[in-house]
C-alpha atoms as a PDB file:
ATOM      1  CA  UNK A   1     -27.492  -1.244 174.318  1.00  0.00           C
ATOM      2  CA  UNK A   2     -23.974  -1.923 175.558  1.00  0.00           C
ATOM      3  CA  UNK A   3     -21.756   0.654 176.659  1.00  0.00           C
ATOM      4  CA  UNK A   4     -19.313   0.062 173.625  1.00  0.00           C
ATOM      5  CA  UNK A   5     -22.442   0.173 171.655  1.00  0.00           C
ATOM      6  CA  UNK A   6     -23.413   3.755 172.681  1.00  0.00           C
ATOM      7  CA  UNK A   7     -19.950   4.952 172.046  1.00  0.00           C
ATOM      8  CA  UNK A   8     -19.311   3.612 168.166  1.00  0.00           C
ATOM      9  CA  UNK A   9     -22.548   5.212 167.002  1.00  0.00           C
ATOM     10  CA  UNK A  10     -21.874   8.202 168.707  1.00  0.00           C
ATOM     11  CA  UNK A  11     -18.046   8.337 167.770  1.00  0.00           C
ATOM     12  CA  UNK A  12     -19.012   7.717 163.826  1.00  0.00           C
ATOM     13  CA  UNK A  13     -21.521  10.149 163.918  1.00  0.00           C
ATOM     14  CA  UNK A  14     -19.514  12.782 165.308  1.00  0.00           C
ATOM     15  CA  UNK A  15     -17.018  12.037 163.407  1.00  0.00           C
ATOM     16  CA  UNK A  16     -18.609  12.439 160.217  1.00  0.00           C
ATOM     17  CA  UNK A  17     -20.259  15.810 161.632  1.00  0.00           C
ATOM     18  CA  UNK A  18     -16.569  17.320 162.818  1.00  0.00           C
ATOM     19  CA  UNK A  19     -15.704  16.326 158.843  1.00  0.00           C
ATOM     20  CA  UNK A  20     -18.845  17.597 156.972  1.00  0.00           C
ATOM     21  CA  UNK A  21     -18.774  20.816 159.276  1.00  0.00           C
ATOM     22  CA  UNK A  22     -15.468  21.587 160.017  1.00  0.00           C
ATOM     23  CA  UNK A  23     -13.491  19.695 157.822  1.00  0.00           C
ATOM     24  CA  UNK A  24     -11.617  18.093 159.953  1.00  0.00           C
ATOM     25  CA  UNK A  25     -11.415  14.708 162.318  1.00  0.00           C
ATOM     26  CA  UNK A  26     -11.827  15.134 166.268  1.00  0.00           C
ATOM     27  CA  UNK A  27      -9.459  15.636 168.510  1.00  0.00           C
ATOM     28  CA  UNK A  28      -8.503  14.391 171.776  1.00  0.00           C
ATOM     29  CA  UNK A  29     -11.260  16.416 173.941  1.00  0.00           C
ATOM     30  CA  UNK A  30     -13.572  15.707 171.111  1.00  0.00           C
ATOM     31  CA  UNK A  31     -13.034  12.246 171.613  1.00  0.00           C
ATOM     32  CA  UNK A  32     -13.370  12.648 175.897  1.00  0.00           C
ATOM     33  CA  UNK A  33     -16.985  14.311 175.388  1.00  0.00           C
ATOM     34  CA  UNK A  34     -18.152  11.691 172.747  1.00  0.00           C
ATOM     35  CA  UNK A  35     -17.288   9.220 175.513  1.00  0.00           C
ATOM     36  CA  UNK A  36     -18.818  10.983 178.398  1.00  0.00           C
ATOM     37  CA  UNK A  37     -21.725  11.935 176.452  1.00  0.00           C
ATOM     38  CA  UNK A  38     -23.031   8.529 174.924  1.00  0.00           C
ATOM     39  CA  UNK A  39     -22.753   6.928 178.489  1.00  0.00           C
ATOM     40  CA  UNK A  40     -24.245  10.232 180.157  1.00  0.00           C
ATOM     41  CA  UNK A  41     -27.504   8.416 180.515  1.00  0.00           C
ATOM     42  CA  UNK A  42     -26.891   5.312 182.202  1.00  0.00           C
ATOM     43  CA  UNK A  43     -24.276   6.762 184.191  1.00  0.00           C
ATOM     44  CA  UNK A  44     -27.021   8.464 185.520  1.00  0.00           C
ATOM     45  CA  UNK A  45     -30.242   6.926 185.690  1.00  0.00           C
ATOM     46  CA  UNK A  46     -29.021   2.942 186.020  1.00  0.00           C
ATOM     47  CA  UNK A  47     -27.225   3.706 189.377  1.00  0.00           C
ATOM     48  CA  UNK A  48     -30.511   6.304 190.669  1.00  0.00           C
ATOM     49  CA  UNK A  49     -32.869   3.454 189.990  1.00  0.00           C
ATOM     50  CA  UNK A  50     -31.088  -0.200 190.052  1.00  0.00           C
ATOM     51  CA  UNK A  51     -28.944   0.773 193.422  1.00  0.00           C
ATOM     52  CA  UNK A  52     -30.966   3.637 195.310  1.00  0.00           C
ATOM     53  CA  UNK A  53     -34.589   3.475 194.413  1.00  0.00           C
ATOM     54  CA  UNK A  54     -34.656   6.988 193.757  1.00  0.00           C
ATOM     55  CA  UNK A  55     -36.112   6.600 189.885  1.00  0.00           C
ATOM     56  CA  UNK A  56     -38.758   4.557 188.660  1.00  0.00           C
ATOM     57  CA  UNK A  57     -36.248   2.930 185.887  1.00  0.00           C
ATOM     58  CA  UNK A  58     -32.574   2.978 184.415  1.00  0.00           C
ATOM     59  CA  UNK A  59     -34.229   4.643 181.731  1.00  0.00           C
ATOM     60  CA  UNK A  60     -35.702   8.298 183.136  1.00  0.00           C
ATOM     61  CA  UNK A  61     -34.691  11.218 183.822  1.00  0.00           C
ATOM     62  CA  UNK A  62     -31.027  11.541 181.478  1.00  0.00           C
ATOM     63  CA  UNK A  63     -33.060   9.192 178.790  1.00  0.00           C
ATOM     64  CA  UNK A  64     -35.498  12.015 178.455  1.00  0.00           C
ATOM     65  CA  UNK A  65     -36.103  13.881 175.861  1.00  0.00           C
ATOM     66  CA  UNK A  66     -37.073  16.906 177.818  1.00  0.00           C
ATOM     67  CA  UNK A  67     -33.206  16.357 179.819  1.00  0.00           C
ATOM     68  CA  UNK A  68     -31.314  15.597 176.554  1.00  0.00           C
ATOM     69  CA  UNK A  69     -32.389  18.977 174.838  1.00  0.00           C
ATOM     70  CA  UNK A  70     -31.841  20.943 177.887  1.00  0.00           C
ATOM     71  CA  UNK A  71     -28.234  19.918 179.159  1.00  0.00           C
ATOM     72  CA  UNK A  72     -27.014  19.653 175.490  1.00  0.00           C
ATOM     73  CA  UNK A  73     -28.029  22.987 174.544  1.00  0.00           C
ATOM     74  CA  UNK A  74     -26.672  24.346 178.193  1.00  0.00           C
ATOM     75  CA  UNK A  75     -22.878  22.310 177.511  1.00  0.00           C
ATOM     76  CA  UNK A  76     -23.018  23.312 173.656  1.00  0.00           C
ATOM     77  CA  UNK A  77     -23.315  26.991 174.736  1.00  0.00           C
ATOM     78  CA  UNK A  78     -21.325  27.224 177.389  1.00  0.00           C
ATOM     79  CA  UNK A  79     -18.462  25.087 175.252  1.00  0.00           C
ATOM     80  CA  UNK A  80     -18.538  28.146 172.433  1.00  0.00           C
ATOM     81  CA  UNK A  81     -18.322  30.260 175.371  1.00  0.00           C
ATOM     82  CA  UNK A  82     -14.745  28.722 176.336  1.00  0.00           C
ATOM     83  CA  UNK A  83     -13.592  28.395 172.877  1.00  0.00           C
ATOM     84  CA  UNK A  84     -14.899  24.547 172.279  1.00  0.00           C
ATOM     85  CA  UNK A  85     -17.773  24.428 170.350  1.00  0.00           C
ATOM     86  CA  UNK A  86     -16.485  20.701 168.844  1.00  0.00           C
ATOM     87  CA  UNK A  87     -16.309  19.435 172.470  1.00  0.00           C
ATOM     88  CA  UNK A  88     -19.685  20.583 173.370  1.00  0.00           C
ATOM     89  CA  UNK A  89     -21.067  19.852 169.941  1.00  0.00           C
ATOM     90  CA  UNK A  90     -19.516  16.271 170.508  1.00  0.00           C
ATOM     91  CA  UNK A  91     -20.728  15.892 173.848  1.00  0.00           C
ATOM     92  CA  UNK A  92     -24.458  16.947 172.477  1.00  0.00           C
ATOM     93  CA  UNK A  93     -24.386  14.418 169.561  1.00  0.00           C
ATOM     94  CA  UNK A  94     -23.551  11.655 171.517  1.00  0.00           C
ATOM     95  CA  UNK A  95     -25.799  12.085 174.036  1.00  0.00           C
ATOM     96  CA  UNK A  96     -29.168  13.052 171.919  1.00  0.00           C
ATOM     97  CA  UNK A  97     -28.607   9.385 170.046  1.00  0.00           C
ATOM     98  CA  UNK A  98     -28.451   7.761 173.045  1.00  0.00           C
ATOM     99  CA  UNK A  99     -32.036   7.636 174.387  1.00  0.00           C
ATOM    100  CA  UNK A 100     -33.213   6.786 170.947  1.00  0.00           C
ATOM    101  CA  UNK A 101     -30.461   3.990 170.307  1.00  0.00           C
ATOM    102  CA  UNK A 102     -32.054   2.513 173.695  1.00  0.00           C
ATOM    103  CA  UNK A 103     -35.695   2.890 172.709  1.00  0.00           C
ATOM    104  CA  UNK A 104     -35.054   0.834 169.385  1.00  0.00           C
ATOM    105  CA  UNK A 105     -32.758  -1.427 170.724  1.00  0.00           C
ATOM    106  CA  UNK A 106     -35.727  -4.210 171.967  1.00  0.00           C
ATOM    107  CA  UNK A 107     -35.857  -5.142 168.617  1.00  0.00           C
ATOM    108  CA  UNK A 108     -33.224  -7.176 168.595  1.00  0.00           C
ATOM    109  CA  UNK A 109     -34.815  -9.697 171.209  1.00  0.00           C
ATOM    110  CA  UNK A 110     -37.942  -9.088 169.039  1.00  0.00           C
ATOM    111  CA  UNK A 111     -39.540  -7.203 171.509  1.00  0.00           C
ATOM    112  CA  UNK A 112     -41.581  -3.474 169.928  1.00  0.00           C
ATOM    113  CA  UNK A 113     -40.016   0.188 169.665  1.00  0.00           C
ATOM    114  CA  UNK A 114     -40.658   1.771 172.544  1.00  0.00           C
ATOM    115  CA  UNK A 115     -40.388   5.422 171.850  1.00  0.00           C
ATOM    116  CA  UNK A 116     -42.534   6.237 174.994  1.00  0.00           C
ATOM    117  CA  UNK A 117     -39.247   5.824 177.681  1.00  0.00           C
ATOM    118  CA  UNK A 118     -37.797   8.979 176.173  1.00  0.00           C
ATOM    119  CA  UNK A 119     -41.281  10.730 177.339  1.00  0.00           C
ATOM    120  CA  UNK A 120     -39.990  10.616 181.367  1.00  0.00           C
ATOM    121  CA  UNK A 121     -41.630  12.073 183.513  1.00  0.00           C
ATOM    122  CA  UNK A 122     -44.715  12.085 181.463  1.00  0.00           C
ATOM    123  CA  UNK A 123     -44.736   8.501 180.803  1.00  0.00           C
ATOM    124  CA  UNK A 124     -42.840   6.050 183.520  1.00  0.00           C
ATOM    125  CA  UNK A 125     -41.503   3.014 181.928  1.00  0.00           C
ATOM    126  CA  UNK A 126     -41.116  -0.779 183.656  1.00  0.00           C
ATOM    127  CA  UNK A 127     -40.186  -0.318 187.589  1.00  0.00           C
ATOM    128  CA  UNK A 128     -36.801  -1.954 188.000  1.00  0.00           C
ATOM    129  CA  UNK A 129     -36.049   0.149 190.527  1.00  0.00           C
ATOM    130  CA  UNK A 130     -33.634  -0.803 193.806  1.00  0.00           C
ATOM    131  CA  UNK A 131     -33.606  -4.044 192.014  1.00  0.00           C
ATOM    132  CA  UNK A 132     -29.669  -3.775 192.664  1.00  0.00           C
ATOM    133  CA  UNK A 133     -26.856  -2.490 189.964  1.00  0.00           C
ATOM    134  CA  UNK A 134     -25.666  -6.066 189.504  1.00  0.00           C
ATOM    135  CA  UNK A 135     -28.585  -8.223 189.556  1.00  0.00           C
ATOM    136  CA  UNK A 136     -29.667  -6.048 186.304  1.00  0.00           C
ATOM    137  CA  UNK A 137     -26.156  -6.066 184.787  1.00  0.00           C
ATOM    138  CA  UNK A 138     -26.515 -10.045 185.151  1.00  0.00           C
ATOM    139  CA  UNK A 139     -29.732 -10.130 183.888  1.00  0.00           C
ATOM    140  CA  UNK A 140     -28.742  -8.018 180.840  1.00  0.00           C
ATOM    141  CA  UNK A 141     -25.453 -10.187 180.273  1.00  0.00           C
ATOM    142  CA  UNK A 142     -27.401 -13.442 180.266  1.00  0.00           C
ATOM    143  CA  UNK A 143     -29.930 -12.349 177.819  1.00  0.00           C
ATOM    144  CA  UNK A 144     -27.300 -10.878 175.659  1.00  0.00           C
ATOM    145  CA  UNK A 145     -25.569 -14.396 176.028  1.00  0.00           C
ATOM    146  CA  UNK A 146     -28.705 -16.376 174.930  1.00  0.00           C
ATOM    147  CA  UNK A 147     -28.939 -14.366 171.813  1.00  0.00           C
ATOM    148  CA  UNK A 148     -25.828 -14.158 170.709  1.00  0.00           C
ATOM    149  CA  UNK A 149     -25.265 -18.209 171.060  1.00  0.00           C
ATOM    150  CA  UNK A 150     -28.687 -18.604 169.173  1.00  0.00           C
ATOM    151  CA  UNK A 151     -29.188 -18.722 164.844  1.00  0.00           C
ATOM    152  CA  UNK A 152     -31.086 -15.359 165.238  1.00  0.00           C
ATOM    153  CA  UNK A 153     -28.459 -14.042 167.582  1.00  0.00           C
ATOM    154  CA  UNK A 154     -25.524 -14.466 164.724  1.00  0.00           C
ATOM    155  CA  UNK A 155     -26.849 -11.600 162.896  1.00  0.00           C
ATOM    156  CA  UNK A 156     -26.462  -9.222 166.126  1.00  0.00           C
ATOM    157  CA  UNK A 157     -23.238 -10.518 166.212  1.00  0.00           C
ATOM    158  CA  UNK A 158     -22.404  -9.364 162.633  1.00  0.00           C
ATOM    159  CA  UNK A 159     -23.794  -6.354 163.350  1.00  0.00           C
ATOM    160  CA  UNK A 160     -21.828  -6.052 166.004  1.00  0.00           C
ATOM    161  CA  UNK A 161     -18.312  -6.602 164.768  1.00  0.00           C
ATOM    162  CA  UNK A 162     -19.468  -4.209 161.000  1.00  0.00           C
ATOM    163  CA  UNK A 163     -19.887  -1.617 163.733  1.00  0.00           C
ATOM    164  CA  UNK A 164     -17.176  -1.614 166.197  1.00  0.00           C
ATOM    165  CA  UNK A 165     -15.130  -2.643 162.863  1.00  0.00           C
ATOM    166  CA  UNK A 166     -16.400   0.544 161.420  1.00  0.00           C
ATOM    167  CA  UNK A 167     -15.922   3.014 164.443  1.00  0.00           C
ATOM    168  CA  UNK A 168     -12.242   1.313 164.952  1.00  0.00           C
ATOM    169  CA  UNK A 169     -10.980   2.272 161.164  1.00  0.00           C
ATOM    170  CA  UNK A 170     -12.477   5.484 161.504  1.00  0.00           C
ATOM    171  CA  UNK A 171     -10.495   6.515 164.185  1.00  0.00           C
ATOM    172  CA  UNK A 172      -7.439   5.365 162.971  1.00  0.00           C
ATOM    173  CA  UNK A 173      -8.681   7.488 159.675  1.00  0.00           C
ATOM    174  CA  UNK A 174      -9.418  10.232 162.235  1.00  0.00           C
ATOM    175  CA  UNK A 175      -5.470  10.146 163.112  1.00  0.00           C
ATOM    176  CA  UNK A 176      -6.239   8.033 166.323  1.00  0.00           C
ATOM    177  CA  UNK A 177      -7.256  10.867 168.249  1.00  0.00           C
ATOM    178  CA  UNK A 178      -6.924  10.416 172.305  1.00  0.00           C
ATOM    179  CA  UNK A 179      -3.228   8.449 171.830  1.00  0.00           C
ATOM    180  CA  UNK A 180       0.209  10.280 172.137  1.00  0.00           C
ATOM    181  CA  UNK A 181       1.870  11.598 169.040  1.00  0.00           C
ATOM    182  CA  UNK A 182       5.069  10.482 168.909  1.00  0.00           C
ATOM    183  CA  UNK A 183       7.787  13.236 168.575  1.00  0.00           C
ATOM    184  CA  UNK A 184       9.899  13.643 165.851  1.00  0.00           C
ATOM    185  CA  UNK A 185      13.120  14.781 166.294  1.00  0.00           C
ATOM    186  CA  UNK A 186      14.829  17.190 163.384  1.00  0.00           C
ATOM    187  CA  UNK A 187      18.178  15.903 162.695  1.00  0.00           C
ATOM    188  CA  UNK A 188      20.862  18.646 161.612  1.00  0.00           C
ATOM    189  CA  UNK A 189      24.006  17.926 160.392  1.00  0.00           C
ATOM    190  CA  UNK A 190      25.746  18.722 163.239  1.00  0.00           C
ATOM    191  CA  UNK A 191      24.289  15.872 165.690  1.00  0.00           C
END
């Protein structure tokens, strides 16, 4: 999945958490950790194995199951700690549905669920290692390209567009968090 892809499922769902558990939308920092946290993984296992060799694939270690329950139970705790529980808790969301998000995503070039990538280090998945950060970001591009300019491809694109459409408008419902307020300035009859 795309970047933006990673960050509307993990904005909406965290956004409809913050509502149904603390009745209210996220704020700013919310908002930060939802985007750190749904590109957690590929920030960290694309660059390890496409530009150093040092995993097997840009989906290992921070794709694994074992990682995500670890770290998110270590940053949920140690946000309550500090007074942030819907930082951490944001953080933790978005992060847990990435992995899976990636494991179903070969459906859409018609290719199986592969549920076994989230399994690292028990199960390695394809070696694309050293293989260079932008040879694979071209590769991924063009094949993204193909489909979308193909009859199939136009229902990716729909889906597309419904979700960043639907992630967009419920920010703005969520009060736009991560933009400036703008000030209001009481006028008194003596100005």
């Amino acid at each position: 999945m795309w970047p933006w892809e990673h960050f509307a499922v993990g904005y909406i769902a965290v956004s409809l958490l913050c509502h149904l558990l603390w009745r209210r939308s996220p704020d700013a920092a919310t908002l930060a950790a939802v985007a750190l946290g749904s590109q957690f993984p590929d920030l960290v296992d694309k660059p390890l194995a496409w530009e150093f060799g040092v995993l097997s694939s840009g989906i290992s270690l921070a794709h694994s199951v074992f990682t995500v329950v670890v770290l998110s139970v270590v940053v949920v705790l140690l946000a309550r700690r500090r007074g942030y529980t819907m930082v951490g808790f944001g953080f933790a969301v978005a992060y847990a549905l990435h992995p899976p998000m990636d494991a179903v995503h070969p459906i859409v070039y018609g290719e199986p669920v592969n549920f076994e990538v989230l399994l690292w280090p028990l199960v390695t998945h394809v070696n694309d290692s050293g293989t260079g950060f932008l040879e694979n970001l071209t590769y991924f591009l063009s094949r993204t390209v193909e489909l979308a300019s193909s009859p199939e491809g136009q229902a990716y694109v729909a889906f597309e567009v419904a979700l960043l459409g639907f992630a967009f408008v419920l920010w703005l419902y969520d009060g736009a968090p991560g933009l400036p307020r703008p000030h209001r300035r009481t006028y008194t009859l003596d100005d």
